[in-house]
N, C-alpha and C. Protein backbone atom coordinates (compact mmCIF):
# COMPACT_ATOMS: atom_id res chain seq x y z
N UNK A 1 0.85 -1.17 0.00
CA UNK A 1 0.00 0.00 0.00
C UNK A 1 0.89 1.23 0.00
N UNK A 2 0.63 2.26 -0.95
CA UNK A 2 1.44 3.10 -1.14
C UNK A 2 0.91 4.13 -0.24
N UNK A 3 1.93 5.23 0.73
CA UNK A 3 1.64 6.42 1.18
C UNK A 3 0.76 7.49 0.46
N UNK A 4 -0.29 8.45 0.89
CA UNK A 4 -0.41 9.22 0.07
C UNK A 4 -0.37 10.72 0.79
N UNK A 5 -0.34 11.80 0.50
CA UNK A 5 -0.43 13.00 1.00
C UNK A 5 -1.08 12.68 2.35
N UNK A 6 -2.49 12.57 1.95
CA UNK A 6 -3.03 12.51 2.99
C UNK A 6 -2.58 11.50 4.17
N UNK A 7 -2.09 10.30 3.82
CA UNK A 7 -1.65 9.92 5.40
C UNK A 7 -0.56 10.13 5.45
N UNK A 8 0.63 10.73 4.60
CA UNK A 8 1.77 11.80 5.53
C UNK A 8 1.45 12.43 6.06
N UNK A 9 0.58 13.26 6.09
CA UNK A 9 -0.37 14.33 6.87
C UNK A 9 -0.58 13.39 8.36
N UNK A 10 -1.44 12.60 8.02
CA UNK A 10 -1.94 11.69 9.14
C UNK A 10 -0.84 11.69 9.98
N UNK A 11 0.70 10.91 9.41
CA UNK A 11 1.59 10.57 10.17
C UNK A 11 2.01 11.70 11.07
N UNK A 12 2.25 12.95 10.39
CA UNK A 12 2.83 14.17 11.01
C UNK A 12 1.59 14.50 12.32
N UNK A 13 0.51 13.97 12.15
CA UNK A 13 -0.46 14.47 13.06
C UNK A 13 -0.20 13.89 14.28
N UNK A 14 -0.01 12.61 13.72
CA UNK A 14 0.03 11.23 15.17
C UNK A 14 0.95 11.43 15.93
N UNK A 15 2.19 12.09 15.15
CA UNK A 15 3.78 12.35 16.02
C UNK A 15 3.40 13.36 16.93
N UNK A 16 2.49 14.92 16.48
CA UNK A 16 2.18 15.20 17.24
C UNK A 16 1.42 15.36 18.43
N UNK A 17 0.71 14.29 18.07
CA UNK A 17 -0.35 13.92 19.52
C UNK A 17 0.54 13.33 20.41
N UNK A 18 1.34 12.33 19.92
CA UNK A 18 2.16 11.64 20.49
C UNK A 18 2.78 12.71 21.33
N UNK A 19 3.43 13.64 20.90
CA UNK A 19 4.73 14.53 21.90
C UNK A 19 3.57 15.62 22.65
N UNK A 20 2.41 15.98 22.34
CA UNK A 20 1.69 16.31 22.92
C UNK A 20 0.91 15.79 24.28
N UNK A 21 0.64 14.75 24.40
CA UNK A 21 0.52 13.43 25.19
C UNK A 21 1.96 13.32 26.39
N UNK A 22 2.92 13.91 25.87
CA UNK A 22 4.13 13.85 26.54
C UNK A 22 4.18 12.52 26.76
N UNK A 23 4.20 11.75 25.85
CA UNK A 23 4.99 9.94 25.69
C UNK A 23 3.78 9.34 26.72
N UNK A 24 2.92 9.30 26.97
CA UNK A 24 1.91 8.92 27.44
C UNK A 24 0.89 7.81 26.52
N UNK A 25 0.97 7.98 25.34
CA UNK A 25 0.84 7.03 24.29
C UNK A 25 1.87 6.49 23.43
N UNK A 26 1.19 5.27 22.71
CA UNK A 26 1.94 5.00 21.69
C UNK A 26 1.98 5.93 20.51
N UNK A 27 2.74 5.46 19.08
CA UNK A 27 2.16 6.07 18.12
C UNK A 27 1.29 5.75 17.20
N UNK A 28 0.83 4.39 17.65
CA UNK A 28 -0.52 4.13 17.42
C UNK A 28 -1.61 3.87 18.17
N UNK A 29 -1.69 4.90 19.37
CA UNK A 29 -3.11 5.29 19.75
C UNK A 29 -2.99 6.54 19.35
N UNK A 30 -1.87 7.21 19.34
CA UNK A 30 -2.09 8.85 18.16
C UNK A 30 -2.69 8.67 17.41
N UNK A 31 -2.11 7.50 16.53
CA UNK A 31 -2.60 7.28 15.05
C UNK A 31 -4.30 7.14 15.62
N UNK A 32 -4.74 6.46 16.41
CA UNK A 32 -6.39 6.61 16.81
C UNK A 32 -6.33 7.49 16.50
N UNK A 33 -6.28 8.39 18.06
CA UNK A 33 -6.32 10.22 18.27
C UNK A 33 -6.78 10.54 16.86
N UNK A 34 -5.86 10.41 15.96
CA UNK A 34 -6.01 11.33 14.85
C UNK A 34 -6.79 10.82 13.92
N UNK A 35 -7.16 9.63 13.96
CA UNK A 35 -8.18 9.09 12.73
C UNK A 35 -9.47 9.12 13.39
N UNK A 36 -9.73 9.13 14.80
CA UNK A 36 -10.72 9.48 15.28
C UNK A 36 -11.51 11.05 15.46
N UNK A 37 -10.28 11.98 15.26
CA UNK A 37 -10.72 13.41 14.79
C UNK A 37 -10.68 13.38 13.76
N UNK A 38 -10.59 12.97 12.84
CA UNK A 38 -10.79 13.16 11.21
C UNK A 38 -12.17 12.26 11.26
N UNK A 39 -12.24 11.55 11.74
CA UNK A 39 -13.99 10.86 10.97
C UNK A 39 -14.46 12.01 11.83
N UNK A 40 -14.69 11.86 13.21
CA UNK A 40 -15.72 13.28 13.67
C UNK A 40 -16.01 14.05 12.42
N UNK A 41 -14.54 14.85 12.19
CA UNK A 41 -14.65 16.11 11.11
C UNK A 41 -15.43 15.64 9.77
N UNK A 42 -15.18 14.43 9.57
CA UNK A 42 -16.05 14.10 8.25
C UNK A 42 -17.44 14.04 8.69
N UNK A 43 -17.87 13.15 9.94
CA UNK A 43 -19.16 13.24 10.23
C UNK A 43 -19.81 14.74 10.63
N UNK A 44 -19.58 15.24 10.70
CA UNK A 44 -19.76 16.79 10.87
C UNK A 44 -20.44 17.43 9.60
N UNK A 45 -18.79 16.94 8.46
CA UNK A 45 -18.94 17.57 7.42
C UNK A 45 -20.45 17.19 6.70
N UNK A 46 -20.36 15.64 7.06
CA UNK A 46 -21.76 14.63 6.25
C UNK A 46 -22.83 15.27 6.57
N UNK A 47 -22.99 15.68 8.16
CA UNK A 47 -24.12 15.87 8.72
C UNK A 47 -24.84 17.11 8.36
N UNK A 48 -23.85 18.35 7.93
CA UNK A 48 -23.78 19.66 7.46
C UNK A 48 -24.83 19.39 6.15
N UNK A 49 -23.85 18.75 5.04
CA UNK A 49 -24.55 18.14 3.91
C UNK A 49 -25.61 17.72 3.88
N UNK A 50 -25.69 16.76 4.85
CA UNK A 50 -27.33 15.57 4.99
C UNK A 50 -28.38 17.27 5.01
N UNK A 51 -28.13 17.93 6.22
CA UNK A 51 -28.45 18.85 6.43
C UNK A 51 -29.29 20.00 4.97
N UNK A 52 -28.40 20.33 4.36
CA UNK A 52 -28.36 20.94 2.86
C UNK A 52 -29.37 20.88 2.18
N UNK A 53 -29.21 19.55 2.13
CA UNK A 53 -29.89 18.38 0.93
C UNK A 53 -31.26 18.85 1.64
N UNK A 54 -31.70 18.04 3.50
CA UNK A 54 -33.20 17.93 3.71
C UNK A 54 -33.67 19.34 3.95
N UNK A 55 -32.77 20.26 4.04
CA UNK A 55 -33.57 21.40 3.90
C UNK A 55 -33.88 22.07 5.82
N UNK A 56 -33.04 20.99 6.41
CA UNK A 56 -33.11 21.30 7.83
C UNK A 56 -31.72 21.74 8.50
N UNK A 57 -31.92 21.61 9.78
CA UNK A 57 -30.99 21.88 10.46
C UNK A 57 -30.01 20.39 11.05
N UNK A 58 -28.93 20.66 11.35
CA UNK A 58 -28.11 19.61 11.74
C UNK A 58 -28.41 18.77 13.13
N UNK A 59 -28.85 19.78 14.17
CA UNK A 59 -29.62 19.08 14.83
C UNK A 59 -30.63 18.57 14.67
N UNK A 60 -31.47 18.58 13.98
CA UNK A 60 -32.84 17.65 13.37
C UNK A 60 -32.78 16.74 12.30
N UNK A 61 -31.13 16.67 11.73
CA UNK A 61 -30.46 15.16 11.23
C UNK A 61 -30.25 14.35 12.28
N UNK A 62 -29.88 14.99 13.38
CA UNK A 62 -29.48 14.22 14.54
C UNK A 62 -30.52 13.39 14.86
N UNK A 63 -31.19 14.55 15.81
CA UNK A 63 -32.73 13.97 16.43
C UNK A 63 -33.29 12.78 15.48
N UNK A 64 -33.50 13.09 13.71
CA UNK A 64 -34.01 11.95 13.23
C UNK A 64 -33.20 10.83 13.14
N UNK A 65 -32.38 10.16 13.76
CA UNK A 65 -31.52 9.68 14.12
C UNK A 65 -32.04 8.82 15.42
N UNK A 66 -32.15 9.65 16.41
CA UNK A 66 -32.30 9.10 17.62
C UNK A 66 -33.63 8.55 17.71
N UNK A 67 -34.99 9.23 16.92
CA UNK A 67 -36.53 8.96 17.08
C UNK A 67 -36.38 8.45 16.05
N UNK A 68 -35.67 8.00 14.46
CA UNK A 68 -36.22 6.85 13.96
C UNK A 68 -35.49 5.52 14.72
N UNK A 69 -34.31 5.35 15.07
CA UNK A 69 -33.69 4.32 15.87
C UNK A 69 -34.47 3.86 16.80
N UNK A 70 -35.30 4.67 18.00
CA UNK A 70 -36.13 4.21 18.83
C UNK A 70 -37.47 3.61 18.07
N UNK A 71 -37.91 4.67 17.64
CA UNK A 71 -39.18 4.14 16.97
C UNK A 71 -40.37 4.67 17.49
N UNK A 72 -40.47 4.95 18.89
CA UNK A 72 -41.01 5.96 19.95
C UNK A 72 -39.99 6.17 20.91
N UNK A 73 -40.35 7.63 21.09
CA UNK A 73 -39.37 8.03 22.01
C UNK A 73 -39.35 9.25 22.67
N UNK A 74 -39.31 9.57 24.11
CA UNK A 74 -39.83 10.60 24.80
C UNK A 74 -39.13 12.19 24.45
N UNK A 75 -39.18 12.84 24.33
CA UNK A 75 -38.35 14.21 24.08
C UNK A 75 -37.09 14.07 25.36
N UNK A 76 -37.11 13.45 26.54
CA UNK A 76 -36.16 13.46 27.49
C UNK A 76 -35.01 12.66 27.13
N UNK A 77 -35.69 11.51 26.66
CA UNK A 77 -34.72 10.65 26.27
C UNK A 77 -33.72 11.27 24.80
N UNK A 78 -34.36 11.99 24.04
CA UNK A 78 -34.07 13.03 22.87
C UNK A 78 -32.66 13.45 23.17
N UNK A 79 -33.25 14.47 24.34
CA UNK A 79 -32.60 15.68 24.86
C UNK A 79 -31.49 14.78 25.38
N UNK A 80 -31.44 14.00 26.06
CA UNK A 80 -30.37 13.28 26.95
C UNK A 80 -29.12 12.58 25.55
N UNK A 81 -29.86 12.05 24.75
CA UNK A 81 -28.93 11.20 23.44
C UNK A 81 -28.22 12.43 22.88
N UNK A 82 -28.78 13.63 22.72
CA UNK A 82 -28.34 14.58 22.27
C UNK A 82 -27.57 16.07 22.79
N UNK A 83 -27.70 15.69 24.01
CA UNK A 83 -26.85 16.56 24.74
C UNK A 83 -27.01 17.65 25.07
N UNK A 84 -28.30 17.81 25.25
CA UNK A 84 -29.36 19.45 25.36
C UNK A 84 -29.80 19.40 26.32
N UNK A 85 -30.17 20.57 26.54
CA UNK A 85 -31.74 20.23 27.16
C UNK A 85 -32.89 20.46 27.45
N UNK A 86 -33.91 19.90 28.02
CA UNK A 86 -35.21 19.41 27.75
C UNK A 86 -35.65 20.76 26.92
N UNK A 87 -35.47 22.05 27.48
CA UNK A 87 -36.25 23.08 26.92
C UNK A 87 -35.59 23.18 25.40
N UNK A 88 -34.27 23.00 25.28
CA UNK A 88 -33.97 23.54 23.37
C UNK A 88 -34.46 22.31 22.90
N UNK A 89 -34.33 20.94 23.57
CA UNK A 89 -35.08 19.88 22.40
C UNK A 89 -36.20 20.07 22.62
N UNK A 90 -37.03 21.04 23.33
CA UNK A 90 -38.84 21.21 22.89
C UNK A 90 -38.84 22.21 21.87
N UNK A 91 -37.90 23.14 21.71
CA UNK A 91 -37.61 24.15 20.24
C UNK A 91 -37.32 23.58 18.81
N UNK A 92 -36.50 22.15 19.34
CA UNK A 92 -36.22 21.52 18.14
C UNK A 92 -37.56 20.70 17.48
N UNK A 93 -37.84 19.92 18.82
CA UNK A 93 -39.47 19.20 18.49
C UNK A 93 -40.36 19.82 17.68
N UNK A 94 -40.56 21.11 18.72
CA UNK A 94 -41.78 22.05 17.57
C UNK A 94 -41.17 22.26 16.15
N UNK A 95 -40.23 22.40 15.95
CA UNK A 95 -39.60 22.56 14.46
C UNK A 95 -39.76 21.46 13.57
N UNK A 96 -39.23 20.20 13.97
CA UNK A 96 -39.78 19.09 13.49
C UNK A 96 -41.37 18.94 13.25
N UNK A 97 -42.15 19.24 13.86
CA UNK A 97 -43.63 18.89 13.84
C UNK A 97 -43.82 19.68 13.06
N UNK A 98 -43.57 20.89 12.84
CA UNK A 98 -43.98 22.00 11.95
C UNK A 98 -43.38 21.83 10.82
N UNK A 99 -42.16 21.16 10.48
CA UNK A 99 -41.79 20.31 9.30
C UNK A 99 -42.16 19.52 8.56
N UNK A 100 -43.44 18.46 9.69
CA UNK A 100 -43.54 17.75 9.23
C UNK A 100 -43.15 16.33 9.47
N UNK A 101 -41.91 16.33 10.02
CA UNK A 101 -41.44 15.25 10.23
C UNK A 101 -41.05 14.17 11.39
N UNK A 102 -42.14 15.00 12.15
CA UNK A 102 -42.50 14.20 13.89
C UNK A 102 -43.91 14.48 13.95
N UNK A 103 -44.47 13.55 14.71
CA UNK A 103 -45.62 13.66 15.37
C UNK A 103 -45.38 13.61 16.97
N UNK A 104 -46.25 14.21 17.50
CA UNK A 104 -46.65 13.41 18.96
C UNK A 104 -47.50 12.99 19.39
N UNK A 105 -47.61 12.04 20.43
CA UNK A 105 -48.44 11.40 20.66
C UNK A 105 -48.36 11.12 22.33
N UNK A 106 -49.84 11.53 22.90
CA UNK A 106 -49.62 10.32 24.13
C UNK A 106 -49.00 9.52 25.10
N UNK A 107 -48.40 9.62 25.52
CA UNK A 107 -47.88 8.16 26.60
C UNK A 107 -48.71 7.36 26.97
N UNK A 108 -48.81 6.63 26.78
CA UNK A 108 -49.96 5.65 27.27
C UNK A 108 -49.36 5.21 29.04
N UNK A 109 -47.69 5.07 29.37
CA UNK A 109 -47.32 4.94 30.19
C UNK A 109 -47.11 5.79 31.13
N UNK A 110 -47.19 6.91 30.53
CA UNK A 110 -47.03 8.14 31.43
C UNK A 110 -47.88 9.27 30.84
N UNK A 111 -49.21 9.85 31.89
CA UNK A 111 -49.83 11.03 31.04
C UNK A 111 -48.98 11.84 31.22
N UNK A 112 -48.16 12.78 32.00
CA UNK A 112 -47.39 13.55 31.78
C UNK A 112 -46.61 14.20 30.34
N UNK A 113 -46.15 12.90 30.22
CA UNK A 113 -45.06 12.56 28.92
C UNK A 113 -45.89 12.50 27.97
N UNK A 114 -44.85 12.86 26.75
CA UNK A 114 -45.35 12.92 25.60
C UNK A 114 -44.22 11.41 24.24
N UNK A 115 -44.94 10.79 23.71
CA UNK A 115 -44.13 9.74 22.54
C UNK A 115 -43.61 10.90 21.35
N UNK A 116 -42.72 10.27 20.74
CA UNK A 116 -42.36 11.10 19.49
C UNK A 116 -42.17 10.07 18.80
N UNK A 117 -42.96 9.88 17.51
CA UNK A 117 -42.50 9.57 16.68
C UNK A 117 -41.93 10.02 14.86
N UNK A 118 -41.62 9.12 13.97
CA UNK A 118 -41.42 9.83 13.33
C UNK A 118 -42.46 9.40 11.67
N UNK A 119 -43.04 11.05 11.03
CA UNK A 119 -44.00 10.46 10.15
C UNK A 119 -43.56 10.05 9.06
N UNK A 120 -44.25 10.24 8.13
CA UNK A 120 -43.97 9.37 6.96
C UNK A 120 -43.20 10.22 6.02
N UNK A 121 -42.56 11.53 6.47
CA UNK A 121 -41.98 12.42 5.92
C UNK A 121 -40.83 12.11 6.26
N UNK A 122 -40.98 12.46 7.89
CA UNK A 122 -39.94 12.00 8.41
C UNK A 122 -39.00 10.37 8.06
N UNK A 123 -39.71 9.76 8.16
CA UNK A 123 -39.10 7.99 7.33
C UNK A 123 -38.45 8.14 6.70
N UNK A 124 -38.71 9.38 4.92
CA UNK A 124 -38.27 9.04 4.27
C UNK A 124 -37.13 10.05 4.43
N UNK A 125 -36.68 11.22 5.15
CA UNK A 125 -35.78 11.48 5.68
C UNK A 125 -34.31 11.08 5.93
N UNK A 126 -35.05 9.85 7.11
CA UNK A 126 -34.01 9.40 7.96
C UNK A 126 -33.84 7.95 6.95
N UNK A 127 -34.52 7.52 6.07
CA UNK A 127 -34.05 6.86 5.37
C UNK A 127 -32.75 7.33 4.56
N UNK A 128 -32.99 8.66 3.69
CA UNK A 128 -31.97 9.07 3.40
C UNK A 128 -30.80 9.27 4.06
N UNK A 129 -30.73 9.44 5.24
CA UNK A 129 -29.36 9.90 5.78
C UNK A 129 -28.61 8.48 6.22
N UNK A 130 -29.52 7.31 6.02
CA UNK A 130 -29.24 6.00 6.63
C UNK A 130 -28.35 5.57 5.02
N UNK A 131 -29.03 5.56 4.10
CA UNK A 131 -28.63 5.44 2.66
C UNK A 131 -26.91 6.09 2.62
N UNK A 132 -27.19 7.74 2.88
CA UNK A 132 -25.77 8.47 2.94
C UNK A 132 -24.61 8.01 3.59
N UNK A 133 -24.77 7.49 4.47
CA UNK A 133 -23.70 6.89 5.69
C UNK A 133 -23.63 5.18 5.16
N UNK A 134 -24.68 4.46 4.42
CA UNK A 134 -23.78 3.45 4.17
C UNK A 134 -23.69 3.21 2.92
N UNK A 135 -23.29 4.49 2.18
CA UNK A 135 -22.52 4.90 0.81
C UNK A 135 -21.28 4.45 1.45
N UNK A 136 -21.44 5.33 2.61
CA UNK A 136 -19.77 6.04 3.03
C UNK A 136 -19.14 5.38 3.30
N UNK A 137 -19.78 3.51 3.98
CA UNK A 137 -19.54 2.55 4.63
C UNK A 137 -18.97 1.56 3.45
N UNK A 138 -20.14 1.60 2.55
CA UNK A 138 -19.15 0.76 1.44
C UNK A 138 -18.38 1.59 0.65
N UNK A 139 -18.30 2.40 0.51
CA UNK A 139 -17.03 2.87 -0.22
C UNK A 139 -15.82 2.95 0.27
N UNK A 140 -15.94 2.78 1.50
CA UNK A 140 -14.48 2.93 2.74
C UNK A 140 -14.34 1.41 2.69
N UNK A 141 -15.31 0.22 2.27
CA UNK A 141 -14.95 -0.90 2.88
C UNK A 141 -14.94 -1.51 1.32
N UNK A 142 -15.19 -0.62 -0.08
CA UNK A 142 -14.42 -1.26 -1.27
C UNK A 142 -13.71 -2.16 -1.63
N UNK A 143 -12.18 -1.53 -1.27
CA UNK A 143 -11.30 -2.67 -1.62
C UNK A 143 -10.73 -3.31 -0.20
N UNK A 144 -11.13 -3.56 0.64
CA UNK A 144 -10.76 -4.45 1.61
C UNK A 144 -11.09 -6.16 1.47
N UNK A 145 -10.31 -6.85 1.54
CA UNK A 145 -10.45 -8.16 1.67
C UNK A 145 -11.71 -9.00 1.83
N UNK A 146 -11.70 -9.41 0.83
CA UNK A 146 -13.17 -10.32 0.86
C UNK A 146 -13.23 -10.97 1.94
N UNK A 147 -14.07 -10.99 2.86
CA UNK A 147 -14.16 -11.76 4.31
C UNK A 147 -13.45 -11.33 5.19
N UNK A 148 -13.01 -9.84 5.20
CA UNK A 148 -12.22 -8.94 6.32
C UNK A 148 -13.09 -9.65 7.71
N UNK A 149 -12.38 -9.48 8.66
CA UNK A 149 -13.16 -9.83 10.08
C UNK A 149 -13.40 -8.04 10.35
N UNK A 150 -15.15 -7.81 10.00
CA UNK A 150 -15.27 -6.66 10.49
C UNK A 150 -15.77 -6.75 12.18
N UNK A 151 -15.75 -7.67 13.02
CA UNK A 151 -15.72 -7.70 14.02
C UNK A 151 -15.00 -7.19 14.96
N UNK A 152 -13.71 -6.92 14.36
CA UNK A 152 -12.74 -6.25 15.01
C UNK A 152 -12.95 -5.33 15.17
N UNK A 153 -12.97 -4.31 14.10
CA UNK A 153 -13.56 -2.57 13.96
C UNK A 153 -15.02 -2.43 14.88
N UNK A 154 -16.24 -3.47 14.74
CA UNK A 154 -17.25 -2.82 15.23
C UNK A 154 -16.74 -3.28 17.42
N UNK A 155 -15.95 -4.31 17.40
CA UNK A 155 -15.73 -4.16 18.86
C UNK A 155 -14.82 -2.76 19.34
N UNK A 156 -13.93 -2.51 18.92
CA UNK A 156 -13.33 -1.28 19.05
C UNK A 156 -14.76 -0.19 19.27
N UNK A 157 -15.52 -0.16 17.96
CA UNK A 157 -16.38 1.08 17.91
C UNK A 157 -17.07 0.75 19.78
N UNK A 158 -17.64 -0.39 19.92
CA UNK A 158 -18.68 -0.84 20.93
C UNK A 158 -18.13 -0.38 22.64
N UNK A 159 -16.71 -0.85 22.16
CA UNK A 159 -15.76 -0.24 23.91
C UNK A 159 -15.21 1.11 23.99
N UNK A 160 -14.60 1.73 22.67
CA UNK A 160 -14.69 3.47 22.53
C UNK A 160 -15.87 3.65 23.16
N UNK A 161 -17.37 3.23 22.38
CA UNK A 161 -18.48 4.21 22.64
C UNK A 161 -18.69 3.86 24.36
N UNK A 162 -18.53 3.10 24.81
CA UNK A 162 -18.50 2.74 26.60
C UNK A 162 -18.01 3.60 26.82
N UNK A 163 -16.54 4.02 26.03
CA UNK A 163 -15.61 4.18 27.52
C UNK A 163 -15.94 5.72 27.54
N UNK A 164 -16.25 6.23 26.12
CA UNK A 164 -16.77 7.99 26.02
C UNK A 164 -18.25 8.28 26.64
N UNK A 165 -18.70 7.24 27.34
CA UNK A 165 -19.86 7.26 28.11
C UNK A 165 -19.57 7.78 29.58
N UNK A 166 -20.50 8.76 29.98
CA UNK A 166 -19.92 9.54 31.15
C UNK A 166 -20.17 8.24 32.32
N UNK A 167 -21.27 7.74 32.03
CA UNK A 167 -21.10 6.92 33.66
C UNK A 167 -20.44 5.37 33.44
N UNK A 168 -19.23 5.40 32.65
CA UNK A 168 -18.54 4.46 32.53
C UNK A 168 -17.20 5.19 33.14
N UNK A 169 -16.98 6.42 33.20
CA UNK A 169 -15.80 6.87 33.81
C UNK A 169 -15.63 7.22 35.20
């Protein structure tokens, strides 16, 4: 596999996390460090885009994200996946509904509470952004080895996402 710009770049990045870190890592958990801020920055960039395209805001790529994944789902639980709170994800909600692309409904479990789901606008939405991301998935996983063990990559993803979980620290 030949070097290209871009991962000389990479390399020069990792050295510096590395001496930044003050020898506290290897130079390949830099190499993480730094491939893990570059997807962020791409997912950012995607999300910006996804954004563009539906004609919304980046937080309401998100949100359709979190309420089509659930399927129903309380605005708390919203606010909590998304890192707000309760009062800006009721700004975002109403935006969505007025979009079009949430309903609410009821709790049947709780009158208090309110369900969110997502309509048939919304579906085809979050279908799209589901489509966009596993463009991105097979095109990154192209030319890799027929019968790669992607088990490896999604356990990594599964204990990162633990360990960046606040009540795992």
């Amino acid at each position: 596999m030949s070097t290209s710009p871009a991962s000389d770049s990479a390399s020069e990045v990792s050295r510096a996390i590395a001496a930044d870190a003050g020898g506290r890592v290897t130079p390949e958990v830099a190499g993480l460090l730094d491939g893990l801020g570059r997807l962020h920055a791409a997912g950012d960039l995607m999300r910006a885009a996804l954004a563009q395209e539906l004609g919304i805001s980046t937080h309401k790529v998100s949100a359709l994200g979190v309420i089509g994944a659930a399927g129903e789902t309380t605005p708390k639980a919203v606010a909590a996946a998304l890192a707000m709170t309760t009062g800006s994800v009721t700004g975002l909600i109403d935006g969505m509904v007025s979009a079009g692309l949430v309903e609410r409904q009821p709790n049947p479990r709780d009158r208090r509470s309110i369900l969110l789901s997502l309509t048939a606008e919304g579906r085809a939405a979050r279908r799209r952004i589901v489509e966009y991301y596993t463009t991105a998935i097979l095109v990154a996983l192209d030319d890799w080895p027929e019968g790669a063990d992607l088990s490896v990559v999604q356990e990594f993803f599964d204990r990162f996402t633990l360990a960046l979980t606040p009540a795992a620290r």
